[in-house]
Protein backbone atom coordinates (compact mmCIF):
# COMPACT_ATOMS: atom_id res chain seq x y z
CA UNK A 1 -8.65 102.00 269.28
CA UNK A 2 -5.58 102.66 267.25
CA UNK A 3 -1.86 102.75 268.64
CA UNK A 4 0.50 105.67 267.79
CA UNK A 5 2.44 103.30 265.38
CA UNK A 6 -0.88 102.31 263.50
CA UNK A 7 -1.22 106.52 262.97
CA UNK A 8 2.31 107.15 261.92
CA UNK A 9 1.83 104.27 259.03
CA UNK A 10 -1.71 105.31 257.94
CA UNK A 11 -0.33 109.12 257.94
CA UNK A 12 2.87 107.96 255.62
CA UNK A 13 0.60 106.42 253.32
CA UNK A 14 -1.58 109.02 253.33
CA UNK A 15 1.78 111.49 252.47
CA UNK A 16 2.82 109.27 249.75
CA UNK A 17 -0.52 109.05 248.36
CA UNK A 18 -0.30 112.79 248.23
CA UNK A 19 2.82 113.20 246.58
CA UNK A 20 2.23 110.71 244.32
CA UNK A 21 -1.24 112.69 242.86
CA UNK A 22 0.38 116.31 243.06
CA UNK A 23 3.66 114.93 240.91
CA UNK A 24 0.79 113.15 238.08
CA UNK A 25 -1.04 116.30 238.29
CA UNK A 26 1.85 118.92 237.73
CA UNK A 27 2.98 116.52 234.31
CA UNK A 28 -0.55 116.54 233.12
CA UNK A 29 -1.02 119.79 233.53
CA UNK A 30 2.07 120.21 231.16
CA UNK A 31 0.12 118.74 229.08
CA UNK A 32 -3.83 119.97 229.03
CA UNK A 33 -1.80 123.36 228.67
CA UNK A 34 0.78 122.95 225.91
CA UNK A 35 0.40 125.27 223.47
CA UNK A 36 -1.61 129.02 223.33
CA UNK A 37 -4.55 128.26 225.11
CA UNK A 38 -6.60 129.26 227.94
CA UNK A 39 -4.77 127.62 231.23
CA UNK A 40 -6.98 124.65 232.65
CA UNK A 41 -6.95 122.75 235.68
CA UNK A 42 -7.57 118.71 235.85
CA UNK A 43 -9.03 116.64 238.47
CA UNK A 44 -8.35 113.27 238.98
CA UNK A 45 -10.58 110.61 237.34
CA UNK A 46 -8.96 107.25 238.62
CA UNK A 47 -5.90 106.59 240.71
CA UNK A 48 -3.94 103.03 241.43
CA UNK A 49 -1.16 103.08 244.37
CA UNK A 50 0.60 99.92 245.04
CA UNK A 51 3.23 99.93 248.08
CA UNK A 52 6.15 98.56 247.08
CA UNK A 53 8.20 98.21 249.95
CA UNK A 54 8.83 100.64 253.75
CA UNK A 55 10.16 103.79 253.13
CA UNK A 56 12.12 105.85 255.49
CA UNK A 57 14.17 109.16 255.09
CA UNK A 58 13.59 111.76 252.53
CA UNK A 59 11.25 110.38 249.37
CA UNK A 60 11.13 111.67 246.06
CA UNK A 61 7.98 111.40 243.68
CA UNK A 62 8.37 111.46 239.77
CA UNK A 63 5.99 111.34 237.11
CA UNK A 64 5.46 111.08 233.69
CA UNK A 65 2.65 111.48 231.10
CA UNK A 66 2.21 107.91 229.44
CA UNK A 67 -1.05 108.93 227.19
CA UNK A 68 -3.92 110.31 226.46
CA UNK A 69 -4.50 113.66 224.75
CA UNK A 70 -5.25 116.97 225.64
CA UNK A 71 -8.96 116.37 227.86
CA UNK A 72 -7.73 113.20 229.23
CA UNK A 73 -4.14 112.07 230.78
CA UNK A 74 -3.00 108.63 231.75
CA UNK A 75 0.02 109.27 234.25
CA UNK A 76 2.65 107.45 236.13
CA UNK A 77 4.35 108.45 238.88
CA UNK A 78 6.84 106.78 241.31
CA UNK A 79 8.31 107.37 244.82
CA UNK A 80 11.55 106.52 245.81
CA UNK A 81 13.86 106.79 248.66
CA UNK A 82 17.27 108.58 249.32
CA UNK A 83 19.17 104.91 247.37
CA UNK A 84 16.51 105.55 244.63
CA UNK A 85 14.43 102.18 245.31
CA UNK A 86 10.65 102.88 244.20
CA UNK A 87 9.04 102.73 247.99
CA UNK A 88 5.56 103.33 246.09
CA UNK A 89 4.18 103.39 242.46
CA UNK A 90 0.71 105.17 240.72
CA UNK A 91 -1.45 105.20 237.92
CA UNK A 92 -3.74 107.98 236.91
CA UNK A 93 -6.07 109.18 234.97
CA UNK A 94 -6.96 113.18 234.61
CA UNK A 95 -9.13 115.12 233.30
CA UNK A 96 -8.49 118.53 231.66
CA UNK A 97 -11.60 121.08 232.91
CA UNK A 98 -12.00 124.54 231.73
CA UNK A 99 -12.39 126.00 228.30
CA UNK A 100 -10.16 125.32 225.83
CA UNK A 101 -9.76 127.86 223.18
């Protein structure tokens, strides 16, 4: 059985987990659709979270592309809180699916 503490702090990771994939996934994205070509979405391939420390209050997730190309995207994302300490980092991978003209 599970207390009501234990389901707050699985829930919060499951939040940050969340924010952390839909921030990689909105830069990469960016990038399986640069230029004049059909739009495609990506699914994720591989994903590393590491807690870095409790967060509390309002978080913020930011990512970045760090490579890859335009089928495949290697992203990193981090979320921090309202002082802008990273509470929780990512790694990604994503893959562009759809047709590319």
């Amino acid at each position: 059985m599970t207390s009501t503490s234990e389901n707050a702090s699985q829930a919060a990771r499951i939040a940050a987990m969340a924010q952390l994939d839909e921030a990689m996934v909105q830069v990469a994205l960016l990038r399986v659709n640069a230029g004049d070509q059909a739009p495609r979405e990506v699914v994720a391939v591989d994903m590393h979270l590491s807690f870095i420390q409790p967060a509390a209050g309002p978080l913020v997730a930011t990512a970045q592309v760090v490579g890859g190309g335009k089928t495949m995207v290697f992203c990193e994302a981090q979320l921090r809180n309202a002082e802008g300490a990273v509470a929780a980092q990512a790694m990604g991978t994503y893959r562009a699916q759809g047709h590319q003209r």
